[in-house]
PDB file of N, CA and C in Angstrom:
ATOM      1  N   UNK A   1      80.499 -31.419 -18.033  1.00  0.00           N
ATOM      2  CA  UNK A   1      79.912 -30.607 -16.994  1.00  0.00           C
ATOM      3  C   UNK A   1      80.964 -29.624 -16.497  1.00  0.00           C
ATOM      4  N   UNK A   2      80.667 -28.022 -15.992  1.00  0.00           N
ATOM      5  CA  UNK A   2      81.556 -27.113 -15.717  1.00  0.00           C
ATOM      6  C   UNK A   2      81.983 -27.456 -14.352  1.00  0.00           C
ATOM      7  N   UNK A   3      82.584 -26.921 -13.463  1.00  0.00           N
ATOM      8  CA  UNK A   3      83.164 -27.133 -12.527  1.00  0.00           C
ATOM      9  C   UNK A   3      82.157 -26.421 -11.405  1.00  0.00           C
ATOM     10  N   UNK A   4      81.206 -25.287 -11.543  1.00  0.00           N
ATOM     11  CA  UNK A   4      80.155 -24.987 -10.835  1.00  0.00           C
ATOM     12  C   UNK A   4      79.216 -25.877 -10.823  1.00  0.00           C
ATOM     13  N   UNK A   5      78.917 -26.643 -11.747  1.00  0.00           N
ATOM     14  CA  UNK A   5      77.568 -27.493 -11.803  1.00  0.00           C
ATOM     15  C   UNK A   5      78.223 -28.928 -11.002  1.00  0.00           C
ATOM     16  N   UNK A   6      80.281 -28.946 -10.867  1.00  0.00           N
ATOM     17  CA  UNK A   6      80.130 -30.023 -10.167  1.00  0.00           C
ATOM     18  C   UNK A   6      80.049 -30.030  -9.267  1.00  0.00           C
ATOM     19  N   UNK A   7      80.240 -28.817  -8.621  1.00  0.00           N
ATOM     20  CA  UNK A   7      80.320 -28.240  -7.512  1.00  0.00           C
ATOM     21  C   UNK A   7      78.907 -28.546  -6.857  1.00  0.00           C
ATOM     22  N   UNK A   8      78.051 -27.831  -7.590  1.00  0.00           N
ATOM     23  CA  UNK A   8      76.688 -27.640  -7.017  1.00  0.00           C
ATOM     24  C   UNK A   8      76.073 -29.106  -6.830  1.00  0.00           C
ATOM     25  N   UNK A   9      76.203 -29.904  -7.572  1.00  0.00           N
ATOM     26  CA  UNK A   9      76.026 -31.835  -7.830  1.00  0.00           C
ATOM     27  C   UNK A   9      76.354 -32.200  -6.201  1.00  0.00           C
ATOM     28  N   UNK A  10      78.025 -31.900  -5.671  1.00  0.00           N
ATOM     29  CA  UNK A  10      78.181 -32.238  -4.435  1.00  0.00           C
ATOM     30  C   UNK A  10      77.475 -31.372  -3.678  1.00  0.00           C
ATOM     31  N   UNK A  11      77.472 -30.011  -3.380  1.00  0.00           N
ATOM     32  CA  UNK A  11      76.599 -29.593  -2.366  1.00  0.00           C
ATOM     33  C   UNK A  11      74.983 -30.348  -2.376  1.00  0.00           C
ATOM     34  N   UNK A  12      74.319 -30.568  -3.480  1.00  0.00           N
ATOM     35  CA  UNK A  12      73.202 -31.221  -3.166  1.00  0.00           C
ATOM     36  C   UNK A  12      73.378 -32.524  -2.418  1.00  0.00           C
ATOM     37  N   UNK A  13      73.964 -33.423  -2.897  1.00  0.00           N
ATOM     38  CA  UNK A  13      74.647 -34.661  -2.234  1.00  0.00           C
ATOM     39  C   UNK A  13      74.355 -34.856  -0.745  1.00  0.00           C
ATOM     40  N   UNK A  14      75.866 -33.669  -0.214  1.00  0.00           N
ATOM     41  CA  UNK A  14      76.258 -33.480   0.762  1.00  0.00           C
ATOM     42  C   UNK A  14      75.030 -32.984   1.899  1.00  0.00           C
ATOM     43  N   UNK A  15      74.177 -31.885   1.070  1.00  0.00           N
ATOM     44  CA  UNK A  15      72.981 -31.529   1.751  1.00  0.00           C
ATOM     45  C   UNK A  15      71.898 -32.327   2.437  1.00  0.00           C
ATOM     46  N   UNK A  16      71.997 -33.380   1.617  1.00  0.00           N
ATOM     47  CA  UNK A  16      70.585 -34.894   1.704  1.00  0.00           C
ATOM     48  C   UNK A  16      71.520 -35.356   2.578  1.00  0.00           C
ATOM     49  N   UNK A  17      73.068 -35.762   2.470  1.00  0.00           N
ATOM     50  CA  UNK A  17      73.116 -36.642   3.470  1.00  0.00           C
ATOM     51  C   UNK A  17      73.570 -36.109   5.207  1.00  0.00           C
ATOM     52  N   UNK A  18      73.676 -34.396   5.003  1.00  0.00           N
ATOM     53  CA  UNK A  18      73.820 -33.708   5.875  1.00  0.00           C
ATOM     54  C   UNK A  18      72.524 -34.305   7.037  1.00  0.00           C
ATOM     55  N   UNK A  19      71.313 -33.569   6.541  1.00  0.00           N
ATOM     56  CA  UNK A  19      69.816 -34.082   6.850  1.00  0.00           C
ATOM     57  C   UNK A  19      69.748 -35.112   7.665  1.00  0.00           C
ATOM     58  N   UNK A  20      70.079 -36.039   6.633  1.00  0.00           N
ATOM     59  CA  UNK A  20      69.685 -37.568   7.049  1.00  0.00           C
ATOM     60  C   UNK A  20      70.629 -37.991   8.019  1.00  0.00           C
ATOM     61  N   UNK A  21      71.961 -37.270   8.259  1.00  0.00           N
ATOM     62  CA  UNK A  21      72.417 -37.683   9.649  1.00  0.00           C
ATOM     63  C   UNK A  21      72.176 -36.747  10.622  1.00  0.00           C
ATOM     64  N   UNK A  22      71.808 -35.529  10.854  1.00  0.00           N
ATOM     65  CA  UNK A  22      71.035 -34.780  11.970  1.00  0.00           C
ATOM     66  C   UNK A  22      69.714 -35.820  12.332  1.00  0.00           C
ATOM     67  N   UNK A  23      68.931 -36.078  11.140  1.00  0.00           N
ATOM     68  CA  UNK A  23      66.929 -36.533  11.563  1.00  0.00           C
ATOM     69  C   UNK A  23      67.899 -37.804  12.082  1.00  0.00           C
ATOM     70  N   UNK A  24      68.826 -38.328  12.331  1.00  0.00           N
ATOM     71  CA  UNK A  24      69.403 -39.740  12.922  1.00  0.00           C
ATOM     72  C   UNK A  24      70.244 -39.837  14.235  1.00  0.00           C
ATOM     73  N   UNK A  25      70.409 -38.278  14.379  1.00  0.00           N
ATOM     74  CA  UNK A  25      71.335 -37.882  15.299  1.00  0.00           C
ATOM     75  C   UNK A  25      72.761 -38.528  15.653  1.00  0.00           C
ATOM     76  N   UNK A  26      73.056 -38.732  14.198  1.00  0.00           N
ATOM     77  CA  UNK A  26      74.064 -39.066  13.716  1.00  0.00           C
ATOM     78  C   UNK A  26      75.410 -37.599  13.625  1.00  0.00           C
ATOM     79  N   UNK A  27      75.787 -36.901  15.096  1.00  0.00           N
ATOM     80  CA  UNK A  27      76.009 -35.438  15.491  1.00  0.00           C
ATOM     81  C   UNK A  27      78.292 -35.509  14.719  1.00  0.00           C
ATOM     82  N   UNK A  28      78.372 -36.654  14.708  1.00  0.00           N
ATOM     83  CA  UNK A  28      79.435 -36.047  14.230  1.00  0.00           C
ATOM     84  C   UNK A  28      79.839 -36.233  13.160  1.00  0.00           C
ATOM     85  N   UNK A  29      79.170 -36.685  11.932  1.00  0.00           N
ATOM     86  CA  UNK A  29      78.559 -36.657  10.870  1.00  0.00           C
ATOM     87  C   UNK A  29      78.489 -35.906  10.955  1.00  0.00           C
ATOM     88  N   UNK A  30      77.414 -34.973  11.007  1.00  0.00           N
ATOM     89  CA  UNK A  30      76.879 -33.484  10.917  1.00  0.00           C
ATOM     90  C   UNK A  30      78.649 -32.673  10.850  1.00  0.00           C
ATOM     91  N   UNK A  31      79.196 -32.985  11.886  1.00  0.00           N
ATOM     92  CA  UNK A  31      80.077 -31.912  12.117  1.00  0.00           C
ATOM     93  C   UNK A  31      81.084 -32.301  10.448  1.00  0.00           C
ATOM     94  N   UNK A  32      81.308 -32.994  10.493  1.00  0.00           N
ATOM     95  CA  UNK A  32      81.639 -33.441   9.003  1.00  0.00           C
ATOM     96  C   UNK A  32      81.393 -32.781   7.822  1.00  0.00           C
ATOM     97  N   UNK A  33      79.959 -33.310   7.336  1.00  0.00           N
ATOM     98  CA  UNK A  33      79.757 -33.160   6.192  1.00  0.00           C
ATOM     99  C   UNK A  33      78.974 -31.863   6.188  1.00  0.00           C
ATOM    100  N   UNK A  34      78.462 -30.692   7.211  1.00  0.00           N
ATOM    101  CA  UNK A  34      78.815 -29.759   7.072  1.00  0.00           C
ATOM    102  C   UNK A  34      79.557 -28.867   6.726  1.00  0.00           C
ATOM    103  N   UNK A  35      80.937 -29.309   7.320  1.00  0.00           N
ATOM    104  CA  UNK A  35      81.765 -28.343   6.767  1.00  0.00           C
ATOM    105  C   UNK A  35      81.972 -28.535   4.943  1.00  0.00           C
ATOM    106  N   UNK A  36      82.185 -30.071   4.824  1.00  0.00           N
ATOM    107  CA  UNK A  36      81.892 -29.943   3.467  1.00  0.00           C
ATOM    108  C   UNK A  36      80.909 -29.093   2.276  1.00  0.00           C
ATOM    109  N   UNK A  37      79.932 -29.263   2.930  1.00  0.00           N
ATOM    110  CA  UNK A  37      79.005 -28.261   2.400  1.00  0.00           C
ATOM    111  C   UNK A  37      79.611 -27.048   2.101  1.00  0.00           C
ATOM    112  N   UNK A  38      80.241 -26.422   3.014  1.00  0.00           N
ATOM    113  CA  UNK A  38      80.237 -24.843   3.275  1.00  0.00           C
ATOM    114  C   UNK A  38      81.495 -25.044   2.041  1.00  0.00           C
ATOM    115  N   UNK A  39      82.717 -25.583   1.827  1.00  0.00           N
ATOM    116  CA  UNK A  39      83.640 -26.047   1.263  1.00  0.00           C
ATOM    117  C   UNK A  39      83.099 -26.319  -0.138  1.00  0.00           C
ATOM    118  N   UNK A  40      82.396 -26.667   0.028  1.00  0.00           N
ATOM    119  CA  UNK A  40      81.701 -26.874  -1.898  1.00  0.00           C
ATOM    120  C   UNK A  40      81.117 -25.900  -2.413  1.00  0.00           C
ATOM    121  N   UNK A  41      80.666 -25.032  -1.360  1.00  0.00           N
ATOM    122  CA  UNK A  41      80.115 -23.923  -1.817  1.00  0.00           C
ATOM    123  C   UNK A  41      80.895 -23.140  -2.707  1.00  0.00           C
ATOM    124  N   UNK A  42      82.049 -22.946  -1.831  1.00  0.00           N
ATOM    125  CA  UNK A  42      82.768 -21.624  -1.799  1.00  0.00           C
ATOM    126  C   UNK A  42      83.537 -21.948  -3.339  1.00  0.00           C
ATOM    127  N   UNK A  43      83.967 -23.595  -3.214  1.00  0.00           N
ATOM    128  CA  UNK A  43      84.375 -23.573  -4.507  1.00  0.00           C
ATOM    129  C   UNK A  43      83.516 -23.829  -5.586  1.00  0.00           C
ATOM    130  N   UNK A  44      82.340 -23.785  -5.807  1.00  0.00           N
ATOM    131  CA  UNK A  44      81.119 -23.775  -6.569  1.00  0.00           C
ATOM    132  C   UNK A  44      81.779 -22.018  -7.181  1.00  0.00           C
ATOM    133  N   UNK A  45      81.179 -21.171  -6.399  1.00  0.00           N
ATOM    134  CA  UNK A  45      81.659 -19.806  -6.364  1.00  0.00           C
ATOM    135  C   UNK A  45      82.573 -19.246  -7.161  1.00  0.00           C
ATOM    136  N   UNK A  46      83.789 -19.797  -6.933  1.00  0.00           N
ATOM    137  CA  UNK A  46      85.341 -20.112  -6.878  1.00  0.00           C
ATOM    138  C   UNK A  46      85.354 -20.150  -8.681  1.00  0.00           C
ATOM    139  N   UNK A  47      84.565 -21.359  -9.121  1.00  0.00           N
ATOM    140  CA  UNK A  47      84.500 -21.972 -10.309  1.00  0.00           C
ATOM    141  C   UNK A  47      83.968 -20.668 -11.182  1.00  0.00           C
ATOM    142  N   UNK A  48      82.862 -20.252 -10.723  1.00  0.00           N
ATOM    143  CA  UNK A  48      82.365 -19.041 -11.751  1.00  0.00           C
ATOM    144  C   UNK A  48      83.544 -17.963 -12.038  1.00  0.00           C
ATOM    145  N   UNK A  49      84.593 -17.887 -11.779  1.00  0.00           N
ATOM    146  CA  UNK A  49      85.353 -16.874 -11.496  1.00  0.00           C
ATOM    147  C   UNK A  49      86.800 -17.959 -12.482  1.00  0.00           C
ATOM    148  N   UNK A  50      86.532 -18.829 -12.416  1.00  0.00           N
ATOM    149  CA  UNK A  50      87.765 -20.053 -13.080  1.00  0.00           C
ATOM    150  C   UNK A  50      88.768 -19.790 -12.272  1.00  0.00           C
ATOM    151  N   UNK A  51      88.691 -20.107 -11.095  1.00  0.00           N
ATOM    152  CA  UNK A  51      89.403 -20.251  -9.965  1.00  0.00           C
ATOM    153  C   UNK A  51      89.393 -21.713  -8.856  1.00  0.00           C
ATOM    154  N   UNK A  52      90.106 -22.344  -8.168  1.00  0.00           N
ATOM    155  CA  UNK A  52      90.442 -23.576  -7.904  1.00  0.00           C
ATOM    156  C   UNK A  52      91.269 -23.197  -6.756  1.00  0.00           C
ATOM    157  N   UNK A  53      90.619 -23.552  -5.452  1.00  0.00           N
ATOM    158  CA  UNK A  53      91.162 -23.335  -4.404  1.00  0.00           C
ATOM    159  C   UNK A  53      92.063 -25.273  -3.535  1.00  0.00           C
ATOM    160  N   UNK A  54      93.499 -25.023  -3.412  1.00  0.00           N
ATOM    161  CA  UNK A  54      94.158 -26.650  -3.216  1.00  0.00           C
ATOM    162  C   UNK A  54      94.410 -26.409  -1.795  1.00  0.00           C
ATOM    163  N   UNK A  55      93.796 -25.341  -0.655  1.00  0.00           N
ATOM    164  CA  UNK A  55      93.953 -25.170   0.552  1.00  0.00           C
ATOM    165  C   UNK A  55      93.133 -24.847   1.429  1.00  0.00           C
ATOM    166  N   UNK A  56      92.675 -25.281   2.441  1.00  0.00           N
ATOM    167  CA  UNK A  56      91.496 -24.864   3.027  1.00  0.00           C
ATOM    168  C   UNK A  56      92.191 -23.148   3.540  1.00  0.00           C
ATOM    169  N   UNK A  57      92.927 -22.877   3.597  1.00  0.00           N
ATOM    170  CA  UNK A  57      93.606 -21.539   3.747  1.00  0.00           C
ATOM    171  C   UNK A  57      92.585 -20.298   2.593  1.00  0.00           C
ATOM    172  N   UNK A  58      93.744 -21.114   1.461  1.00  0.00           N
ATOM    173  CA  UNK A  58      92.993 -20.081   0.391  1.00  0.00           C
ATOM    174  C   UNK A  58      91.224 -19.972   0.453  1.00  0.00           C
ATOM    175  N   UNK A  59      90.560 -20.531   0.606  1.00  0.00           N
ATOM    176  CA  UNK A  59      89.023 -20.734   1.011  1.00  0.00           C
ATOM    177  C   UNK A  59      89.117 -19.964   1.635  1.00  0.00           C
ATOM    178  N   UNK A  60      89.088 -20.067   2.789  1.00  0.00           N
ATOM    179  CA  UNK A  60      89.093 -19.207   4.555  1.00  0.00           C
ATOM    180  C   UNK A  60      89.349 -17.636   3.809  1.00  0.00           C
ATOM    181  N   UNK A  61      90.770 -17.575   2.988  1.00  0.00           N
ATOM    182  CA  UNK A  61      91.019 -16.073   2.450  1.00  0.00           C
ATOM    183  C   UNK A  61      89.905 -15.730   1.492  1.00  0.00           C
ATOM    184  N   UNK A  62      89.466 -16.517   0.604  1.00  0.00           N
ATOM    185  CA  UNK A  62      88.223 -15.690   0.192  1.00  0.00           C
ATOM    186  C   UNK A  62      87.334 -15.691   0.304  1.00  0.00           C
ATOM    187  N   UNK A  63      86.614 -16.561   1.395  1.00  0.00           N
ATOM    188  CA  UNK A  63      85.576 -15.924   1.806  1.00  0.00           C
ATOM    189  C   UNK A  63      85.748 -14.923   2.805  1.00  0.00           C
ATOM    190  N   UNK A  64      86.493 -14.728   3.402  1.00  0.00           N
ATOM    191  CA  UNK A  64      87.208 -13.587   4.549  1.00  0.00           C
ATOM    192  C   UNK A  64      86.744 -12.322   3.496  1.00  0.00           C
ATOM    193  N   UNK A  65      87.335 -12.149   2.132  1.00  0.00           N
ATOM    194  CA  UNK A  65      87.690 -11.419   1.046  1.00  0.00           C
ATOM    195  C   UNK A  65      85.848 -10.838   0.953  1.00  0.00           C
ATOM    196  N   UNK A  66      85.094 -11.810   0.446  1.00  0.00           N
ATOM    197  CA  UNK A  66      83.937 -11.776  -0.324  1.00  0.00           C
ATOM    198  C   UNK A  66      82.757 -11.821  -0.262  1.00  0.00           C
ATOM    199  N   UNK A  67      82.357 -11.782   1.046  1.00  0.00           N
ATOM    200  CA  UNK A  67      81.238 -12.862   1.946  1.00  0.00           C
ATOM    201  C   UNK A  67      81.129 -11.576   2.802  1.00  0.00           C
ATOM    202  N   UNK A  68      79.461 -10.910   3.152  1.00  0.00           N
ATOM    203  CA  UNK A  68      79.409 -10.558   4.059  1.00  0.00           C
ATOM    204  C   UNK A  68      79.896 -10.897   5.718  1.00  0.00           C
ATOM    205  N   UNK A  69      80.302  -9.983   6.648  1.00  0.00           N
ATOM    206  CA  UNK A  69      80.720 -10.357   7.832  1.00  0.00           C
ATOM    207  C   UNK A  69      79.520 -11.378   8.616  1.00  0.00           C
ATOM    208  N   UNK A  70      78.246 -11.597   8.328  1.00  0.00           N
ATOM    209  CA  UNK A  70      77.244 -12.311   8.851  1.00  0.00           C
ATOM    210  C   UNK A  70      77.407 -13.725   8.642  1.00  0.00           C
ATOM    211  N   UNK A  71      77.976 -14.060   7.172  1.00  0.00           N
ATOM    212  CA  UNK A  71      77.821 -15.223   6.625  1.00  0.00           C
ATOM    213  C   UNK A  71      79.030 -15.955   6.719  1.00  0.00           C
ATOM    214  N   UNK A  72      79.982 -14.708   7.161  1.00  0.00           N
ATOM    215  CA  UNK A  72      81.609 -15.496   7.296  1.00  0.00           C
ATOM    216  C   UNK A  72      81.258 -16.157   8.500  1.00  0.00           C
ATOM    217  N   UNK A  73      80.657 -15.124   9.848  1.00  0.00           N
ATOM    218  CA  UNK A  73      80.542 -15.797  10.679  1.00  0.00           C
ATOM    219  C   UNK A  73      80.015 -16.695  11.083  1.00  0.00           C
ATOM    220  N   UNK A  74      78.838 -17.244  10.170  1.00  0.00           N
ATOM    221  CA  UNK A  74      78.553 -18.649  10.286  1.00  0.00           C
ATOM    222  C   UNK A  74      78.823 -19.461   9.969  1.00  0.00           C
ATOM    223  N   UNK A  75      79.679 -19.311   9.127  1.00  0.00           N
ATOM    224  CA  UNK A  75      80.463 -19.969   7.979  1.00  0.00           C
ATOM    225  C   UNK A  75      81.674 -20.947   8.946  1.00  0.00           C
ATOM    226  N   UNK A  76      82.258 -19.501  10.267  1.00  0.00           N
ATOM    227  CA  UNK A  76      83.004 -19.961  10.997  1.00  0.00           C
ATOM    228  C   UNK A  76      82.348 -20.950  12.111  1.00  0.00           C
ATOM    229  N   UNK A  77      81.621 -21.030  12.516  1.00  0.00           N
ATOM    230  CA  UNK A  77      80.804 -21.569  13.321  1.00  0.00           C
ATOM    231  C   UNK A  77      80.374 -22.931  12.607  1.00  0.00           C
ATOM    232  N   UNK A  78      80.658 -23.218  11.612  1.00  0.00           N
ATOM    233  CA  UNK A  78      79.778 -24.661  11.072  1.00  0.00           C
ATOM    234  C   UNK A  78      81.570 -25.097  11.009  1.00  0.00           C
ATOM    235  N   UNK A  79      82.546 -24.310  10.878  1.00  0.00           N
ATOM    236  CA  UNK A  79      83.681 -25.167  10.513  1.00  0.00           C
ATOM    237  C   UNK A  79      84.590 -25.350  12.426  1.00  0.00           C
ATOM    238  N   UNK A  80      83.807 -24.474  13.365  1.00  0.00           N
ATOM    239  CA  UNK A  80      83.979 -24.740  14.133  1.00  0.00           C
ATOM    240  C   UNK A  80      83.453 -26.365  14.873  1.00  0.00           C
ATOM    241  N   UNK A  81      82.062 -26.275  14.295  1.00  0.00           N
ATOM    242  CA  UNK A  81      81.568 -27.534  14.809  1.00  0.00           C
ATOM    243  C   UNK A  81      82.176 -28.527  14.069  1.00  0.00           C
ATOM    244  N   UNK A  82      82.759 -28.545  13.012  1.00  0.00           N
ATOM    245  CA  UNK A  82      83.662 -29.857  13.069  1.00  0.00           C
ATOM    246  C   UNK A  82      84.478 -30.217  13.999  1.00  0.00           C
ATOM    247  N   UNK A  83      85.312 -29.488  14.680  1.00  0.00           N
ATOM    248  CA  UNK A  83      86.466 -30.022  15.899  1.00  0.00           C
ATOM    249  C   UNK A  83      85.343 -30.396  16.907  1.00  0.00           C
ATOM    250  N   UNK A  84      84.392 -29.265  17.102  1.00  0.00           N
ATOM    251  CA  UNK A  84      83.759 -29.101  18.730  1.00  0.00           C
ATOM    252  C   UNK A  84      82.954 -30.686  18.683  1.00  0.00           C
ATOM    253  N   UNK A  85      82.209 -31.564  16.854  1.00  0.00           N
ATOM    254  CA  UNK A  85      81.597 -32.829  17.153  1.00  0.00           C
ATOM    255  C   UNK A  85      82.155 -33.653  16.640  1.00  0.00           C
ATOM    256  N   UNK A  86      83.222 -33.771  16.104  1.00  0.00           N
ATOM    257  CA  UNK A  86      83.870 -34.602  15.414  1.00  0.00           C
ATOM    258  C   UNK A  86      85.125 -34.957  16.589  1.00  0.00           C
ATOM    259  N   UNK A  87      85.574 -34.270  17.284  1.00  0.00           N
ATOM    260  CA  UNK A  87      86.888 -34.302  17.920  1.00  0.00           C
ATOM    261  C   UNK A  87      86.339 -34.648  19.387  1.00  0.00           C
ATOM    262  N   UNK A  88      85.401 -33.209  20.087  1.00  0.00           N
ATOM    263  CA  UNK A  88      85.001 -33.308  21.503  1.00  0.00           C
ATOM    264  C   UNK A  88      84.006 -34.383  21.794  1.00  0.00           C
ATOM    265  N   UNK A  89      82.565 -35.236  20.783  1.00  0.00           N
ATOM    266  CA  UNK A  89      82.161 -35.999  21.040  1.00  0.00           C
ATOM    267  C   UNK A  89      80.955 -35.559  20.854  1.00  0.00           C
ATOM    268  N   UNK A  90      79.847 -36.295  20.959  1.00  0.00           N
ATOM    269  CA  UNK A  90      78.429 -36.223  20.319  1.00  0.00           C
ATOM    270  C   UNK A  90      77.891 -35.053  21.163  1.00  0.00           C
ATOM    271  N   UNK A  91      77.110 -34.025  20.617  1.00  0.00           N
ATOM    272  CA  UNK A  91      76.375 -33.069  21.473  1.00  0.00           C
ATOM    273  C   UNK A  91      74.622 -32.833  20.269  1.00  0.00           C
ATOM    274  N   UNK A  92      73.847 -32.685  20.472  1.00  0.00           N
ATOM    275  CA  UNK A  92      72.458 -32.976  19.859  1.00  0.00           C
ATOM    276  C   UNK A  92      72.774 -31.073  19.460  1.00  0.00           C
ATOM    277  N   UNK A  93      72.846 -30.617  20.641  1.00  0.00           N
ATOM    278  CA  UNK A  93      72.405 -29.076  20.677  1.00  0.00           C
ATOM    279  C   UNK A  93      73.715 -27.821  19.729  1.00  0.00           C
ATOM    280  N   UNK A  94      74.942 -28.885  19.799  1.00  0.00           N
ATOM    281  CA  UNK A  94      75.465 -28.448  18.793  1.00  0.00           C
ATOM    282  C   UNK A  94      75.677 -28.584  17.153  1.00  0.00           C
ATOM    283  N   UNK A  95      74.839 -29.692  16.940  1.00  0.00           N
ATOM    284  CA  UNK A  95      74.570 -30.116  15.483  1.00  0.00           C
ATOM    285  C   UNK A  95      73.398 -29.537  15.305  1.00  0.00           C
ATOM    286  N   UNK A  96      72.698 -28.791  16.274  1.00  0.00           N
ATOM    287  CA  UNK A  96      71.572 -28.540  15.589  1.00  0.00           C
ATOM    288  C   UNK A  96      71.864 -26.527  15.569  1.00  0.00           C
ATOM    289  N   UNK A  97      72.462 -26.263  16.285  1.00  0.00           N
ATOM    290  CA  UNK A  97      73.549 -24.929  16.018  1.00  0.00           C
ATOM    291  C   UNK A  97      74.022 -25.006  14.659  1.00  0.00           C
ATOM    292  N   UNK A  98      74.674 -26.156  14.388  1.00  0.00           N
ATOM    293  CA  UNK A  98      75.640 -26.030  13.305  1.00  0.00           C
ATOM    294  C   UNK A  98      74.877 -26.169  11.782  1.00  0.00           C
ATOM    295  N   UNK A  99      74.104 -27.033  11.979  1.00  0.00           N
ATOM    296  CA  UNK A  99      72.531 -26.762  10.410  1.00  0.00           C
ATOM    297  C   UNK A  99      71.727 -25.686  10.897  1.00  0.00           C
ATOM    298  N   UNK A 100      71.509 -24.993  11.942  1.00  0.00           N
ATOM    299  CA  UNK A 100      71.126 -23.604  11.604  1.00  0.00           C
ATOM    300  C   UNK A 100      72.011 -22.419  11.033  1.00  0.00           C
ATOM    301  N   UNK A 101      73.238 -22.397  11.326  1.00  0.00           N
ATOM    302  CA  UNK A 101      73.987 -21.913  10.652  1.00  0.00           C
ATOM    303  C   UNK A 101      74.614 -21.822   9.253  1.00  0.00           C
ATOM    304  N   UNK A 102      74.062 -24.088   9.037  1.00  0.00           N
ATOM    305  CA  UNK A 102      74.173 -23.943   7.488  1.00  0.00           C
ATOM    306  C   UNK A 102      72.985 -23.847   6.502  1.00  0.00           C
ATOM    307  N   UNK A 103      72.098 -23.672   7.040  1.00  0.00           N
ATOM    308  CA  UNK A 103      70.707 -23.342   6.043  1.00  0.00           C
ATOM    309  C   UNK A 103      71.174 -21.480   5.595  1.00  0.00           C
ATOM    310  N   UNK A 104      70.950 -21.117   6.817  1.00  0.00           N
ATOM    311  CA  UNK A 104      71.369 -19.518   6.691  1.00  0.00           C
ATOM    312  C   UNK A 104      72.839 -19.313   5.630  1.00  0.00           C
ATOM    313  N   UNK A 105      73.746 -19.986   5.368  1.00  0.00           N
ATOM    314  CA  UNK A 105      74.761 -19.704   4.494  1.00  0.00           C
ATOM    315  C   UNK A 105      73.838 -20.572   3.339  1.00  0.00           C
ATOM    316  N   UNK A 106      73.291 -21.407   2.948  1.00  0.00           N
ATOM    317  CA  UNK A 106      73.176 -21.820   1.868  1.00  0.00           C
ATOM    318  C   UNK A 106      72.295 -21.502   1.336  1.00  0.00           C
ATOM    319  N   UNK A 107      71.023 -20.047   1.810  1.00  0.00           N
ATOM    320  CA  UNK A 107      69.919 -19.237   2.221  1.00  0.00           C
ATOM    321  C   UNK A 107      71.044 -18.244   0.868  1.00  0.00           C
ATOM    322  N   UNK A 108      72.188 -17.981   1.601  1.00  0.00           N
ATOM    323  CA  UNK A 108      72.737 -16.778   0.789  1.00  0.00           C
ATOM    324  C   UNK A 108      73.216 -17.065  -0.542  1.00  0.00           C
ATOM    325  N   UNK A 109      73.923 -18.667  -0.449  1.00  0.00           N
ATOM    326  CA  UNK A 109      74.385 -18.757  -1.704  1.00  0.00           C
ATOM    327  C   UNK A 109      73.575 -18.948  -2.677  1.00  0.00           C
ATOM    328  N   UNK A 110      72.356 -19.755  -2.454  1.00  0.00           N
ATOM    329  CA  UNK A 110      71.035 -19.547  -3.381  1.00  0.00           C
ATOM    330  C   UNK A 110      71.051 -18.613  -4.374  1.00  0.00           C
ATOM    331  N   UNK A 111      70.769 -17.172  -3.247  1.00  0.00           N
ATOM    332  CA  UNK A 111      70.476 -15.800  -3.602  1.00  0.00           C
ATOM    333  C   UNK A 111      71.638 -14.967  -4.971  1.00  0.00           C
ATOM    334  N   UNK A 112      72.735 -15.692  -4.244  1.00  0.00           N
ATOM    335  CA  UNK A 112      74.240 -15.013  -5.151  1.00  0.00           C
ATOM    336  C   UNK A 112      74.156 -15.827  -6.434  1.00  0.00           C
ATOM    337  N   UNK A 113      73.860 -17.709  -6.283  1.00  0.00           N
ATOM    338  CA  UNK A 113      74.010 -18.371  -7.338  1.00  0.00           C
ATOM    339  C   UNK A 113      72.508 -17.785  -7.744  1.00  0.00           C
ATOM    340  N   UNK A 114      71.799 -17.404  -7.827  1.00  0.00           N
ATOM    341  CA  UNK A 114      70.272 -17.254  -8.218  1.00  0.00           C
ATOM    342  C   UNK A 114      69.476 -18.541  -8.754  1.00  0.00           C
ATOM    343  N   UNK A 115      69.519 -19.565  -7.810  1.00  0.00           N
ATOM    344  CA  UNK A 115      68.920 -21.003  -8.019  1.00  0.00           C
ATOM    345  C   UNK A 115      68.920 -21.461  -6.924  1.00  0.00           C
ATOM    346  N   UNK A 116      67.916 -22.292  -6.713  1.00  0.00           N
ATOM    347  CA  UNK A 116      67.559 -23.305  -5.764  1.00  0.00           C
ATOM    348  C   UNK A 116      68.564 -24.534  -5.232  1.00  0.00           C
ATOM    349  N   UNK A 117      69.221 -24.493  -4.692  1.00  0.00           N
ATOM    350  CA  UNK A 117      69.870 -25.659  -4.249  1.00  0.00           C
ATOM    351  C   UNK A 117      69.009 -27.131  -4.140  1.00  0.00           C
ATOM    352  N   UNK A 118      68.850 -26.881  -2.951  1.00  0.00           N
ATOM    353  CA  UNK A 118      67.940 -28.137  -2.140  1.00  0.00           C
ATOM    354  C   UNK A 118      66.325 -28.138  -2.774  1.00  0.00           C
ATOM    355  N   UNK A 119      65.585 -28.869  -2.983  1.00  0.00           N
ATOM    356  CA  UNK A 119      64.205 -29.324  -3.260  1.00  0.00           C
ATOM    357  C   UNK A 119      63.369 -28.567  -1.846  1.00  0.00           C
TER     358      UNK A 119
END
């Protein structure tokens, strides 16, 4: 298997169990395995290009690089809600901020990968 398709294997994963800890309100989870999401993406991406990112830095630089300014910024906002529910403590209204922000990025990568992610 290529390194996009393993890529894409974990974002589905990550997606179901994203879900299933929001519908549980399971909020810092969410803040978690969100960001993962967004993180698998990029190196899903990453892979088509035979590229391998070993820093959340280098990530941050290319999607900064590559990514409309709309999608960075949500992009920033879902990796924000990791500290704000993972660190500050359970909030309902910010996990549910933070999967609106990640449908809308994974809305785009769909479009760029030209395939369906999620069922």
């Amino acid at each position: 298997m290529g390194e996009y398709e393993k890529h894409i294997r974990m974002v589905r994963e990550k997606m179901e169990a994203v879900r299933s800890a929001f519908e549980k309100e399971q909020h810092t989870v969410v803040g978690d395995l969100a960001t993962k999401v967004v993180e698998q993406l990029i190196e899903a991406d990453a892979a088509k290009k035979n590229m391998h990112f070993g820093t959340h830095l280098e990530r941050h630089q290319f999607s900064g690089d590559r990514y409309p300014k709309e999608i960075n910024a949500a992009m920033k906002k879902v990796w924000f809600a990791y500290g704000d529910l993972g660190y500050d403590g359970i909030n309902g209204e910010r996990a549910k901020r933070a999967m609106k922000s990640l449908d809308k990025i994974l809305k785009y990568f769909e479009k760029i990968f030209g395939e369906q992610i999620e069922e």
